[in-house]
Protein backbone atom coordinates (compact mmCIF):
# COMPACT_ATOMS: atom_id res chain seq x y z
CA UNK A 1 -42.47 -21.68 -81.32
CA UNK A 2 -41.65 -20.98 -85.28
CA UNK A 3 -44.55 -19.28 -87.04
CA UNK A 4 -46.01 -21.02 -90.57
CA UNK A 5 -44.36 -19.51 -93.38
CA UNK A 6 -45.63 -18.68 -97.04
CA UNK A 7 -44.29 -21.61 -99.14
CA UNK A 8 -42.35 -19.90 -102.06
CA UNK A 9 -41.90 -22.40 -105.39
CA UNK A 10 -38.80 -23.80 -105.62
CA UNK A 11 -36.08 -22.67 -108.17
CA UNK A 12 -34.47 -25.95 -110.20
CA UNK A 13 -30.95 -25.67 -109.59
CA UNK A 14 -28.45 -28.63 -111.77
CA UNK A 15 -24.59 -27.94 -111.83
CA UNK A 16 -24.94 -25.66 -114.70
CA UNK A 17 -26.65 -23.65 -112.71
CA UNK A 18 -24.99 -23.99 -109.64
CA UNK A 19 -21.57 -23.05 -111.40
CA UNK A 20 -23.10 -20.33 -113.33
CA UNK A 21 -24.09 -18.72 -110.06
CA UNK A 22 -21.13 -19.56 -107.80
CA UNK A 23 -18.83 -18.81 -110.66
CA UNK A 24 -19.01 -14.96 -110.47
CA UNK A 25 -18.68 -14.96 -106.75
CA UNK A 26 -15.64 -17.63 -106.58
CA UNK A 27 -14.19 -15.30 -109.18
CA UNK A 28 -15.12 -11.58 -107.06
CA UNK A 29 -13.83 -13.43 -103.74
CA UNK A 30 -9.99 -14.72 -105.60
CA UNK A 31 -9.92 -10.80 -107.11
CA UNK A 32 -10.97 -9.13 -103.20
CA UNK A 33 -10.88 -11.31 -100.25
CA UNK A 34 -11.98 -9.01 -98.18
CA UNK A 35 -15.71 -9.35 -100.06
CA UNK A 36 -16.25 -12.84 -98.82
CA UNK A 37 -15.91 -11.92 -95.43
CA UNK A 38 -19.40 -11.51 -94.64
CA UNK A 39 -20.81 -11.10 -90.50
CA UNK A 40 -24.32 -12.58 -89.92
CA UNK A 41 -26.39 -11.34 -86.83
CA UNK A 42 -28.67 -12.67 -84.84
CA UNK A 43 -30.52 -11.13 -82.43
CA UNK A 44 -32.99 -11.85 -79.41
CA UNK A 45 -34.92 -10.44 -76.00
CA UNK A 46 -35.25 -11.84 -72.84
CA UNK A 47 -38.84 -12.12 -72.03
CA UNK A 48 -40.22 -10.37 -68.89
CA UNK A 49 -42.08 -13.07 -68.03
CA UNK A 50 -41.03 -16.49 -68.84
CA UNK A 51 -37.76 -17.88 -68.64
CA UNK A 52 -37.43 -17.34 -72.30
CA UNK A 53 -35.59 -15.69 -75.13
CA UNK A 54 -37.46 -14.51 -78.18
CA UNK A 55 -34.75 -14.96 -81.41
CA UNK A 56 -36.04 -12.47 -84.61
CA UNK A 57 -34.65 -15.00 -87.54
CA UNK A 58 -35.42 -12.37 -90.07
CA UNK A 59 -38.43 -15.03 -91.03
CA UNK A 60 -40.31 -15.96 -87.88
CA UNK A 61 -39.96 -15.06 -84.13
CA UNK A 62 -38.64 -18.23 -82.18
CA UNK A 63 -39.26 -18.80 -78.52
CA UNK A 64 -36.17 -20.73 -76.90
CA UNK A 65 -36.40 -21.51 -73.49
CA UNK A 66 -35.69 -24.34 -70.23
CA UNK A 67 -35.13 -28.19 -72.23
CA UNK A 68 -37.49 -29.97 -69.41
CA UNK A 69 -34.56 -32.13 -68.10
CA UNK A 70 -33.86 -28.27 -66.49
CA UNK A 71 -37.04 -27.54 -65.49
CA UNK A 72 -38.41 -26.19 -68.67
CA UNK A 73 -42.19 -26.72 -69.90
CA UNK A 74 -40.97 -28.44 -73.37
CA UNK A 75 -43.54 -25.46 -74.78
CA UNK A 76 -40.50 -23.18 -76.25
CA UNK A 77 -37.23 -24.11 -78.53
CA UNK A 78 -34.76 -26.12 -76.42
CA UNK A 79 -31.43 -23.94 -78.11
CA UNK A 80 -29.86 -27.09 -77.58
CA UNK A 81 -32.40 -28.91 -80.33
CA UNK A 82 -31.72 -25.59 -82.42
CA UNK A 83 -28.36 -26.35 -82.40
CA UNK A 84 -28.76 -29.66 -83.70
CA UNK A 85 -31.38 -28.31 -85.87
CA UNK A 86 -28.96 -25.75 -87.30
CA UNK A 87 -26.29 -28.94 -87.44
CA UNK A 88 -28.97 -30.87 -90.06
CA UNK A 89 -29.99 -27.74 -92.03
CA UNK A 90 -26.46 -26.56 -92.78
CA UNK A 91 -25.13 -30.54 -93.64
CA UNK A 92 -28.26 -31.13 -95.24
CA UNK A 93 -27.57 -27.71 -97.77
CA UNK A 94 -24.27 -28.67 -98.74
CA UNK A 95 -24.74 -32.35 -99.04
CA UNK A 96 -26.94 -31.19 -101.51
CA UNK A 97 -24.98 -28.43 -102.99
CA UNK A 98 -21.76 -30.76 -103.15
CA UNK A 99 -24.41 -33.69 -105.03
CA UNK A 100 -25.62 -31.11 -107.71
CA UNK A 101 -22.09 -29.31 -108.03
CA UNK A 102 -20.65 -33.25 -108.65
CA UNK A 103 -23.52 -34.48 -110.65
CA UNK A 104 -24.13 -36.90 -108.25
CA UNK A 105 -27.13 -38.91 -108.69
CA UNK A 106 -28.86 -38.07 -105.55
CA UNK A 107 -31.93 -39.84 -105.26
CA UNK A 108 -32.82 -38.74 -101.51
CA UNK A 109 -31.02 -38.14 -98.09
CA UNK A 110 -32.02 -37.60 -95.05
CA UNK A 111 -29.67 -36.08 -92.18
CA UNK A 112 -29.86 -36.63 -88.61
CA UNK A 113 -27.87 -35.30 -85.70
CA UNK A 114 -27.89 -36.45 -82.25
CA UNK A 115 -26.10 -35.29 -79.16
CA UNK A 116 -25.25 -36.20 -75.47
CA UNK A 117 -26.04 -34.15 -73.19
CA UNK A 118 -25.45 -34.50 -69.28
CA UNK A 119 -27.73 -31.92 -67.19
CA UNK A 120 -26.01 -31.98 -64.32
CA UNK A 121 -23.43 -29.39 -65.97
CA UNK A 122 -25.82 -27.02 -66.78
CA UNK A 123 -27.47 -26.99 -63.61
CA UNK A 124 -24.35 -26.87 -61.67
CA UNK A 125 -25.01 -30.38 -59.90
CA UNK A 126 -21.62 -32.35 -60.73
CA UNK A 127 -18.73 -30.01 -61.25
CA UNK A 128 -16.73 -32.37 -63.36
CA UNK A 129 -19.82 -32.82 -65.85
CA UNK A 130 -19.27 -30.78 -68.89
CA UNK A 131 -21.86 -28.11 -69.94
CA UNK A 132 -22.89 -28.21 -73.17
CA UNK A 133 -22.55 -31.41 -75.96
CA UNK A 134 -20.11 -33.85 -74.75
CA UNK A 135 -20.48 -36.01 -78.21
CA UNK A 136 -22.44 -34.76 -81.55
CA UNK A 137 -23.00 -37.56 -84.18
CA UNK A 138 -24.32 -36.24 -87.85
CA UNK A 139 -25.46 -38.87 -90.00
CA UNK A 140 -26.90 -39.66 -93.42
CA UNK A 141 -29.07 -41.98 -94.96
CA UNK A 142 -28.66 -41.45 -98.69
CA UNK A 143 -30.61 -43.37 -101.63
CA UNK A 144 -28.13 -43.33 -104.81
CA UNK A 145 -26.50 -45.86 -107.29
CA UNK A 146 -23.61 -44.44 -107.17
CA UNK A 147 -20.30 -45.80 -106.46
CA UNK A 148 -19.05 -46.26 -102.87
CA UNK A 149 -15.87 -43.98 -104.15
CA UNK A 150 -18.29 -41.02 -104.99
CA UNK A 151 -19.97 -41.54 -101.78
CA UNK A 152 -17.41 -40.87 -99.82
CA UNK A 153 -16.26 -38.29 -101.99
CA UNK A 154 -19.83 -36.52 -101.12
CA UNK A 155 -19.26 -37.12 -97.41
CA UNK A 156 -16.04 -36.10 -97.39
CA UNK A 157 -16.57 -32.49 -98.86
CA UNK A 158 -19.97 -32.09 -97.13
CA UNK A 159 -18.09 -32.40 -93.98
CA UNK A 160 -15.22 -30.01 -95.28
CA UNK A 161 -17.45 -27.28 -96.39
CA UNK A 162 -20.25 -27.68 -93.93
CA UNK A 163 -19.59 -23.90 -92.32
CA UNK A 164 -21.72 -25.07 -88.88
CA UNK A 165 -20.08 -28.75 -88.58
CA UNK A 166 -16.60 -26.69 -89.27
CA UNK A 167 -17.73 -24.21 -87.00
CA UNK A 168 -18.06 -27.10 -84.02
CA UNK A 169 -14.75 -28.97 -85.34
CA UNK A 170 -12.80 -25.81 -85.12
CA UNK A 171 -13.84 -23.78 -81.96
CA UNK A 172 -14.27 -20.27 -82.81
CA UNK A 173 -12.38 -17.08 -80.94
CA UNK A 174 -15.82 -16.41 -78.45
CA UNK A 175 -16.18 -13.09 -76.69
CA UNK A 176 -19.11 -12.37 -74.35
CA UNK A 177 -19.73 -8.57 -73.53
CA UNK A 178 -22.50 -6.51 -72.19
CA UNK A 179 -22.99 -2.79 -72.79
C-alpha cells in the first residue's frame, strides 16, 4: 500500500508561467539534444515472504502483488491497476499542461482508464489468450465552454504528448537481464 504524504501548497501555474518555465528548456534541448535525453529508474525487492514486490517511488514504498483473479489477497498494488494508474496520472498532467499552455478554459476533467484483461494468459491456462492488456480505453470527462474545435485540439495534443499513452502506442525496444 502507498503511505500518506505531507500535502505541499500548490504553485499557480497560467501560460505565462508555463512558457516562462518551459521556454529555457525548449530553448537548452534545440541548442543540445543530447540534454533532453533524460533515464528515469525505478527500483524494487522481492519480498521474502509474500508474493510481493516492494517499489521505492522516491515518495512512498508501494507493495504490488497477486490481482485476486490470480490468487492474490487484493491487500497489495495490482501492477496492472498501477499501470492504469500511471495511464490517468500522465494524461491527466498534460491534459492539463496542454489546457494552461492553450489558455483553454478548463473548468474540470476527470480521466479514466480501463482495460481488459483475460487471466487465463497470465496463469498459463489458454495458450492463445494474450498476457497482459488486450484493449486500454482512456477517457475524459471535461467541463468547459469552449468550442468543440478547441476540444479536440486539447485531445488531440494530450494524446500526442502524453509520454505513457505514447509509450503504450509505440512499443518500446524491452530488454530483460539479470546480473
Amino acid at each position: 500500500m502507498i503511505t500518506e504524504l505531507p500535502h505541499h501548497e500548490e504553485i499557480p501555474m497560467d501560460a505565462t508561467t508555463l512558457k516562462n518555465t518551459q521556454g529555457p528548456l525548449k530553448e537548452q534541448y534545440r541548442q543540445a539534444p543530447g540534454s533532453a535525453v533524460v533515464t528515469l529508474h525505478a527500483e524494487g525487492s522481492v519480498d521474502d515472504q509474500a508474493i510481493a514486490c516492494k517499489v521505492d517511488t522516491g515518495r512512498a514504498l508501494a507493495v504490488a502483488g497477486l490481482h485476486p483473479a490470480s490468487g492474490g489477497s487484493g491487500r497489495e498494488l495490482c501492477s496492472g491497476d498501477m499501470l492504469l494508474e500511471a495511464l490517468v496520472a500522465c494524461a491527466g498532467v498534460t491534459l492539463k499542461a496542454v489546457a494552461t499552455s492553450l489558455e483553454f478554459d478548463l473548468k474540470d476533467a476527470r480521466v479514466k482508464a480501463e482495460g481488459d484483461l483475460d487471466f487465463r494468459g497470465t496463469l498459463g491456462v489458454a495458450k492463445d489468450a494474450p498476457v497482459g492488456f488486450s484493449e486500454i480505453r482512456l477517457s475524459f470527462d471535461i467541463d468547459t465552454t469552449e468550442p468543440k474545435e478547441r476540444l479536440e485540439t486539447l485531445l488531440k495534443l494530450t494524446e500526442r504528448y502524453c509520454v505513457v499513452f505514447q509509450t503504450l502506442n509505440q512499443k518500446p525496444i524491452l530488454t530483460v537481464s539479470a546480473t
